[in-house]
N, C-alpha and C. Protein backbone atom coordinates (compact mmCIF):
# COMPACT_ATOMS: atom_id res chain seq x y z
N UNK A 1 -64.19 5.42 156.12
CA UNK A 1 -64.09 6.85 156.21
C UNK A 1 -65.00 7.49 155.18
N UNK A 2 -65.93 8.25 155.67
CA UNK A 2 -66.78 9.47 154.54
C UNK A 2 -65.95 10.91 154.78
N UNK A 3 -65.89 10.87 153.15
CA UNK A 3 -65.04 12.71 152.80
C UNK A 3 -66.55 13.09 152.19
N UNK A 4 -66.91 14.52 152.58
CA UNK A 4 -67.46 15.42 151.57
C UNK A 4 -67.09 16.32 151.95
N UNK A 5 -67.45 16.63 150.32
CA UNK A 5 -66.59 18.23 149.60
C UNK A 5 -67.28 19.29 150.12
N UNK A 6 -66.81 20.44 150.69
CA UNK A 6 -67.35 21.63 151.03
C UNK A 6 -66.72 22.31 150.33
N UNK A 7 -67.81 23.17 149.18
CA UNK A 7 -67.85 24.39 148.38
C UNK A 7 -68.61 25.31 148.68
N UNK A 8 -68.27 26.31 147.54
CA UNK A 8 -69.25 27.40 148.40
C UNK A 8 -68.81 28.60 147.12
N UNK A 9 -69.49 29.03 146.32
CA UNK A 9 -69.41 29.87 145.55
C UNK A 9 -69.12 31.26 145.86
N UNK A 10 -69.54 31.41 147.12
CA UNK A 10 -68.92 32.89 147.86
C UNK A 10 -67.11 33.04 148.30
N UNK A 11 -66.31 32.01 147.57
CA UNK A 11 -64.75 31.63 147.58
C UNK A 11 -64.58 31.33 146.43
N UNK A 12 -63.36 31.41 145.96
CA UNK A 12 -62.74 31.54 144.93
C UNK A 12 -62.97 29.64 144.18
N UNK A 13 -63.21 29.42 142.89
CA UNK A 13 -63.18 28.01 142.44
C UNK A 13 -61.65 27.57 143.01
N UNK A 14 -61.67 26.15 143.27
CA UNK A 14 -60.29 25.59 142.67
C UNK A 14 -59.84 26.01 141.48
N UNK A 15 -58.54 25.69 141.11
CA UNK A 15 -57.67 26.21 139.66
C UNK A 15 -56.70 25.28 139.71
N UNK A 16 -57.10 23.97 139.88
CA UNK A 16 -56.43 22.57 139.40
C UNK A 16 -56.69 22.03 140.49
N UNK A 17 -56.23 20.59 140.42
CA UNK A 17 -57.65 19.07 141.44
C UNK A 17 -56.78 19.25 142.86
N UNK A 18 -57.79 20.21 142.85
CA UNK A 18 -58.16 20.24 144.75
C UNK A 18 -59.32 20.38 144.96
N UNK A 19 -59.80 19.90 146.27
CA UNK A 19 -61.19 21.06 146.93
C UNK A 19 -61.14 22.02 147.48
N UNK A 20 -62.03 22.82 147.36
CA UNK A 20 -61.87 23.92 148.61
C UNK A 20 -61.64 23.60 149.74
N UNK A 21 -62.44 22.38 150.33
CA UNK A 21 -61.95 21.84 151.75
C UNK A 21 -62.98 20.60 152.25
N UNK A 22 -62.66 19.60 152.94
CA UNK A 22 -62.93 18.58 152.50
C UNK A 22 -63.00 18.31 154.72
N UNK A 23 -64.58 17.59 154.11
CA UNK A 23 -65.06 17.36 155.78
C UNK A 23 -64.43 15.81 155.99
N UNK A 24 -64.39 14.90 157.25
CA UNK A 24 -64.54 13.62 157.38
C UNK A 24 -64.77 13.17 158.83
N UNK A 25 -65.14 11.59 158.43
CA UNK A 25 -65.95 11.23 159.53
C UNK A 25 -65.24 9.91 159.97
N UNK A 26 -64.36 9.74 160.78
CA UNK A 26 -63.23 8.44 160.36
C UNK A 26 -62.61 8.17 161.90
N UNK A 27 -62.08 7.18 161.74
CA UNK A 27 -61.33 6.92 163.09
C UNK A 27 -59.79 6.86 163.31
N UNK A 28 -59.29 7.37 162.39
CA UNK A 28 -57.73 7.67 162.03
C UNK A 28 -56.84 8.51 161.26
N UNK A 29 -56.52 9.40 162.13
CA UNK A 29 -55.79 10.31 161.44
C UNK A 29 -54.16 10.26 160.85
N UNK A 30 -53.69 10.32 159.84
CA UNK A 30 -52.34 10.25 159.51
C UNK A 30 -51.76 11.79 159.09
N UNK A 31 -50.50 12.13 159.99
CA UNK A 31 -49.86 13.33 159.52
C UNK A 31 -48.83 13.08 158.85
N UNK A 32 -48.82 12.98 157.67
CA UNK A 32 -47.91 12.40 156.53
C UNK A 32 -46.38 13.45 157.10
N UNK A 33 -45.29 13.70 157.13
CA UNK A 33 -44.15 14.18 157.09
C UNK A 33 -43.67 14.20 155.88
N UNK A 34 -43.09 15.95 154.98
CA UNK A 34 -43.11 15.72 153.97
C UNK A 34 -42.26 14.46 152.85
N UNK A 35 -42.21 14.41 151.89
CA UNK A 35 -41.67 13.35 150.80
C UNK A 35 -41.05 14.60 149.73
N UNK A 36 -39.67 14.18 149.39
CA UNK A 36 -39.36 14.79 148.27
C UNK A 36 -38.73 13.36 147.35
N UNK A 37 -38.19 14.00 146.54
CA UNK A 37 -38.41 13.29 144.97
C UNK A 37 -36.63 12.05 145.81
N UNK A 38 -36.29 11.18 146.55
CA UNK A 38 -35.34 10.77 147.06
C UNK A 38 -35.82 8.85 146.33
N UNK A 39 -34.65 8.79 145.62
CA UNK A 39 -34.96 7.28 145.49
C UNK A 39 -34.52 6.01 146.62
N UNK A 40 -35.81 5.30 147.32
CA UNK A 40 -35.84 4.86 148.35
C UNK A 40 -34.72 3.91 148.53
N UNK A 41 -33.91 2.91 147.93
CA UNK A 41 -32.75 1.96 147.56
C UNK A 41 -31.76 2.98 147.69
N UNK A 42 -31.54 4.14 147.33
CA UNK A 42 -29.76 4.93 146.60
C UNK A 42 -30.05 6.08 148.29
N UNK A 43 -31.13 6.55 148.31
CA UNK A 43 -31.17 7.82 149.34
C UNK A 43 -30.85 9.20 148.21
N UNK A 44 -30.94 8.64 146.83
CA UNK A 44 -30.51 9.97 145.81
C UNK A 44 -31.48 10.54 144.92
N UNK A 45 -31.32 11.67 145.33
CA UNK A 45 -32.48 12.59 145.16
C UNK A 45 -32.42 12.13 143.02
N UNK A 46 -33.31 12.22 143.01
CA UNK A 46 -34.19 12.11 141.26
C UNK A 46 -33.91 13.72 140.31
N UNK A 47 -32.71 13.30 139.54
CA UNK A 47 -32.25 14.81 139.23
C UNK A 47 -32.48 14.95 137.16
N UNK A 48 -33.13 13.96 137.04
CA UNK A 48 -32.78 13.97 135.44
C UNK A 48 -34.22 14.94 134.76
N UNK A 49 -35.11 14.93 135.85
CA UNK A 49 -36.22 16.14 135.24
C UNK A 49 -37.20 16.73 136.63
N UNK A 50 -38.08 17.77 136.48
CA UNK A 50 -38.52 18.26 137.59
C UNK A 50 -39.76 17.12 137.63
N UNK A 51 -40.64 17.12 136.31
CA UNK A 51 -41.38 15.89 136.43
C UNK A 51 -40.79 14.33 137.05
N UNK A 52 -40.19 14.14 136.75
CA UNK A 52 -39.43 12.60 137.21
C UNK A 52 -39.48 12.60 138.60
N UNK A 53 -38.46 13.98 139.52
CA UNK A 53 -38.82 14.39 140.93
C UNK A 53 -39.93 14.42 141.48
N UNK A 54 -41.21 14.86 140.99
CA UNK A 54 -42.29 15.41 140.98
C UNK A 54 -42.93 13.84 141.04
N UNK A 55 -43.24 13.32 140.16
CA UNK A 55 -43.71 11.72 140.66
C UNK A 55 -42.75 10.91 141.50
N UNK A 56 -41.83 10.73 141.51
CA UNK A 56 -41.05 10.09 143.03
C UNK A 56 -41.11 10.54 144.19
N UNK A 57 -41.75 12.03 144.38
CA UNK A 57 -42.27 12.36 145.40
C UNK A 57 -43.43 11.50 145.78
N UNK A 58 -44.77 11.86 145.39
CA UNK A 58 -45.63 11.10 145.24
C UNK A 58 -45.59 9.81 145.36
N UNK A 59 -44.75 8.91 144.77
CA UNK A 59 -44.67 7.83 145.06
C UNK A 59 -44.14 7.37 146.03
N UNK A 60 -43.22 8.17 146.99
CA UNK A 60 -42.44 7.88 147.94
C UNK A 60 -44.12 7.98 149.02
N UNK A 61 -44.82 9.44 148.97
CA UNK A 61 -45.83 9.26 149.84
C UNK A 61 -46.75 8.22 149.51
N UNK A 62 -47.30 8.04 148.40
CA UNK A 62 -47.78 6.59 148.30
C UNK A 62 -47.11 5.70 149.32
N UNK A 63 -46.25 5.46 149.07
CA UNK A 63 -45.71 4.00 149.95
C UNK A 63 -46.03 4.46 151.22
N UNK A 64 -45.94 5.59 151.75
CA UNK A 64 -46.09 6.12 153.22
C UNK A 64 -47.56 5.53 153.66
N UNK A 65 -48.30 6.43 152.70
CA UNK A 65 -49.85 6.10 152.64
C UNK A 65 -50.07 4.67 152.86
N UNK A 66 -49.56 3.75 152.29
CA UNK A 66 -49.85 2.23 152.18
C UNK A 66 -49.39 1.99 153.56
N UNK A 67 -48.32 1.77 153.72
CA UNK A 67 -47.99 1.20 154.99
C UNK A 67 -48.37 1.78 156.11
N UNK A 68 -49.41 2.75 156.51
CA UNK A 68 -50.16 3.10 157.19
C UNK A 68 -51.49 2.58 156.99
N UNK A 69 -51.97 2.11 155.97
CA UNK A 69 -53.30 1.10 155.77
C UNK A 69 -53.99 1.77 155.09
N UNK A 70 -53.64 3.05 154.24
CA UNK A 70 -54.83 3.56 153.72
C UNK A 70 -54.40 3.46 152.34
N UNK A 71 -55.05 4.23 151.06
CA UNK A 71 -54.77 4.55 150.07
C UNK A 71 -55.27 6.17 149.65
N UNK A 72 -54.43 6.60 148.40
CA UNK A 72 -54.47 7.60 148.06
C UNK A 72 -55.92 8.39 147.68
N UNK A 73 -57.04 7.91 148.25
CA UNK A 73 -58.29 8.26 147.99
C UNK A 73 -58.68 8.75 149.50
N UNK A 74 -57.95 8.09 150.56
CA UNK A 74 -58.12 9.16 151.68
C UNK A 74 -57.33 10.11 151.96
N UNK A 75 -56.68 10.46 151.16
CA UNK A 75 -56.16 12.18 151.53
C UNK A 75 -56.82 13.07 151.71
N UNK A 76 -57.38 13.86 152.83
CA UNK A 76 -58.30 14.97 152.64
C UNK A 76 -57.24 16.33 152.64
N UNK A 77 -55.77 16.18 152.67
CA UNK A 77 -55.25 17.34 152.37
C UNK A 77 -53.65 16.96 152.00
N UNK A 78 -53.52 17.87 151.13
CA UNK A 78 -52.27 18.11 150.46
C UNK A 78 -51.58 19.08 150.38
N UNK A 79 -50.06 19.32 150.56
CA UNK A 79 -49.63 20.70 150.71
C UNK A 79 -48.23 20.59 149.76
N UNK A 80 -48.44 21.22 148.66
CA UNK A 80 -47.16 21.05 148.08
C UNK A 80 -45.91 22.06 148.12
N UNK A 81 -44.56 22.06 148.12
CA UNK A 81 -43.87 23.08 148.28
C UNK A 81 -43.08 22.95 146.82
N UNK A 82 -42.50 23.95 146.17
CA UNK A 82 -42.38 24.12 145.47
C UNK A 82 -41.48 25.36 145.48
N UNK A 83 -39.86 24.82 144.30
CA UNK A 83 -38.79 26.21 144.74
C UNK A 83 -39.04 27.40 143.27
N UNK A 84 -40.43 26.53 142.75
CA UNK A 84 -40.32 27.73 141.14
C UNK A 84 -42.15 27.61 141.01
N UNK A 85 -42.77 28.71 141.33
CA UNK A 85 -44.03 28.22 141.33
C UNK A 85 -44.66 28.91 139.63
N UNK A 86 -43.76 28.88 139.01
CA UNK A 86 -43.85 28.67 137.59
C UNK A 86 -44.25 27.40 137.09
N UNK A 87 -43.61 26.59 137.46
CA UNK A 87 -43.76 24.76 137.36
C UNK A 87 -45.31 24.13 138.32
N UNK A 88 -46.05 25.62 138.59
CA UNK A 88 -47.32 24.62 139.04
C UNK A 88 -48.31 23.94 138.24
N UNK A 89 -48.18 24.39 136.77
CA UNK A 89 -49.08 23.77 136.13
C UNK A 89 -48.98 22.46 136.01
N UNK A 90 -47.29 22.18 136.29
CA UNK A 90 -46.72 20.98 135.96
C UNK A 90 -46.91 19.89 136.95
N UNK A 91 -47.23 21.01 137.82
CA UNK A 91 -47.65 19.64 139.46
C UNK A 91 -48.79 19.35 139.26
N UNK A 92 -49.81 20.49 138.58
CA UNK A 92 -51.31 19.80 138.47
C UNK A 92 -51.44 18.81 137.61
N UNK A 93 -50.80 18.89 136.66
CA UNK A 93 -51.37 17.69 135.67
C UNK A 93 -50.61 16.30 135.88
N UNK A 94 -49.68 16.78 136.61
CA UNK A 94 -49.57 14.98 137.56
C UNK A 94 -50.24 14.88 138.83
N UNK A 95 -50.91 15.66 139.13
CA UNK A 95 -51.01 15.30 140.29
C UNK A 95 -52.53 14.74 139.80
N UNK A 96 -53.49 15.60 138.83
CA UNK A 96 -54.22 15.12 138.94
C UNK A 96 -54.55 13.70 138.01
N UNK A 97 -53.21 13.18 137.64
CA UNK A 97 -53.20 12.11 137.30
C UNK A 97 -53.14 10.90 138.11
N UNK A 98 -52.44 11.00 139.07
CA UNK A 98 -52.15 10.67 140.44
C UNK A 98 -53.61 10.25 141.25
N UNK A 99 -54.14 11.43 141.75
CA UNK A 99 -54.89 11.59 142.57
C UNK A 99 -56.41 11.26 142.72
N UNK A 100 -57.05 10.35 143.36
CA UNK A 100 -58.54 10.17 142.33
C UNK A 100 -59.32 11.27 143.06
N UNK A 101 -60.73 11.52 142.43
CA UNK A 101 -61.75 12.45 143.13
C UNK A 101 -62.37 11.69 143.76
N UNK A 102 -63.14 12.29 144.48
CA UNK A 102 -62.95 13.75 144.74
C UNK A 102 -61.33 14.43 145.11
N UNK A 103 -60.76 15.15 144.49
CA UNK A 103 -59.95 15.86 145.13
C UNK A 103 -59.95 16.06 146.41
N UNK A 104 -58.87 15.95 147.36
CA UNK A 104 -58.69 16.52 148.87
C UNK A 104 -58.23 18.22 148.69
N UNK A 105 -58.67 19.06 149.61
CA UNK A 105 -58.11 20.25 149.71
C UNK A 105 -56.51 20.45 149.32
N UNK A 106 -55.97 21.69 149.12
CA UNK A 106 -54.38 21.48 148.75
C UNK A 106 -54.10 22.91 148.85
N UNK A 107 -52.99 23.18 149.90
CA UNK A 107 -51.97 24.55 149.18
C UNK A 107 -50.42 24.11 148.51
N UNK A 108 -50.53 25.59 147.68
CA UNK A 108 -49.20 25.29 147.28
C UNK A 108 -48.49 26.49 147.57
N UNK A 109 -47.19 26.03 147.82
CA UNK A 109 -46.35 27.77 148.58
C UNK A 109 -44.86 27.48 147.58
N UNK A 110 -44.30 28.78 147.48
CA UNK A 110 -43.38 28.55 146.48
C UNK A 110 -42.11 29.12 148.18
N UNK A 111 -41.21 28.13 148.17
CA UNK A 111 -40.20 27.95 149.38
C UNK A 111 -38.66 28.32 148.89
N UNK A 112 -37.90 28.71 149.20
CA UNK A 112 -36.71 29.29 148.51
C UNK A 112 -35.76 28.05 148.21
N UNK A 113 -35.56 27.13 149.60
CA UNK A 113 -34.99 26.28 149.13
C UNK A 113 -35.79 24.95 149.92
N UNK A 114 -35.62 23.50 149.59
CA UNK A 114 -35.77 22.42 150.36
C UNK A 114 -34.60 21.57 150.34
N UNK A 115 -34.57 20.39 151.04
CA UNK A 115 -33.60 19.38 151.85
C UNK A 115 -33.53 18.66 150.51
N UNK A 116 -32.20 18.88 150.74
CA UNK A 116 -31.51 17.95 149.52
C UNK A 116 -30.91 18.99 148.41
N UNK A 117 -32.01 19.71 148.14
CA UNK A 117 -31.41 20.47 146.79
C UNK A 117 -32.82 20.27 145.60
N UNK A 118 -33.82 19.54 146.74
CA UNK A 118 -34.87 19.29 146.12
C UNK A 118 -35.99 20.52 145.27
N UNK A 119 -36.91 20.19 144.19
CA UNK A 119 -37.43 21.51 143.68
C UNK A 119 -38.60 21.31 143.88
N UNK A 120 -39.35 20.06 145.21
CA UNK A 120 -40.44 19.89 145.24
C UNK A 120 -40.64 18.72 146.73
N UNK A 121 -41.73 18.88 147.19
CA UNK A 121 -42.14 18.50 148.40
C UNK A 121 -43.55 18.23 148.62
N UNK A 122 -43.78 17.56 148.93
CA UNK A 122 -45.51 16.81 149.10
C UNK A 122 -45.31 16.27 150.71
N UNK A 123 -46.54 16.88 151.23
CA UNK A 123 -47.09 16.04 152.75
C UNK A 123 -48.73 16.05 152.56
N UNK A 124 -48.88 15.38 153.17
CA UNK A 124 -50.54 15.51 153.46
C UNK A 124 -51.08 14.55 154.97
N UNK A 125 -52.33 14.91 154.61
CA UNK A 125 -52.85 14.39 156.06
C UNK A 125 -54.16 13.48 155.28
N UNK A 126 -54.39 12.17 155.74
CA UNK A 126 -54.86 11.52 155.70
C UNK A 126 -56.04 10.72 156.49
N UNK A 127 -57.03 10.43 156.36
CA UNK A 127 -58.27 10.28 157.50
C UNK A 127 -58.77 8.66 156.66
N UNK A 128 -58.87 7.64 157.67
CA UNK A 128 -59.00 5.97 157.28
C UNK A 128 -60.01 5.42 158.55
């Protein structure tokens, strides 16, 4: 699979590791279904910090990602939900710990509530 980055200075920069939007040329598409912070053994949601939730999300889509054959370098998009979008700084700096570059495109929407009681949600779409 080839990703390139489409920028364009006539749009606003990114403001943490995303792209503006991200082309590809591949023979497989994955529509990830979202992941919240749920520990895969218990089915119990990750309650001792928003960070702790916040990477068990992620890692839950990791495993998604894998067992579909790809890895976390073909994501060309990410959509995070989020019930306090105060705490986004807190998603960027894991995420872009997480995530290698090029960055895939990403929104983030602040949602009143999610499943479970959760304070965070990750899906993305994937191209392999």
């Amino acid at each position: 699979m080839s990703k390139t980055i489409i920028h364009t200075n006539l749009a606003p920069a990114a403001v943490g590791p995303y792209s503006q939007a991200v082309a590809t040329e591949g023979s497989k598409t994955i529509y990830l279904s979202g992941q919240i912070g749920l520990v895969p053994a218990t089915g119990e949601l990750v309650t001792e910090s928003f960070e702790a939730q916040v990477k068990q999300a992620f890692q839950n889509m990791t495993a998604v990602i894998r067992a579909a054959g790809a890895d976390l370098s073909h994501i060309v998009k990410l959509t995070l939900y989020v019930t306090d979008l105060k705490k986004f700084s807190e998603v960027n700096q894991i995420m872009a710990t997480l995530i290698p570059e090029p960055f895939p495109a990403r929104s983030t929407v602040e949602v009143s509530g999610l499943p479970k009681g959760a304070d965070f949600e990750v899906e993305a779409i994937v191209v392999c």
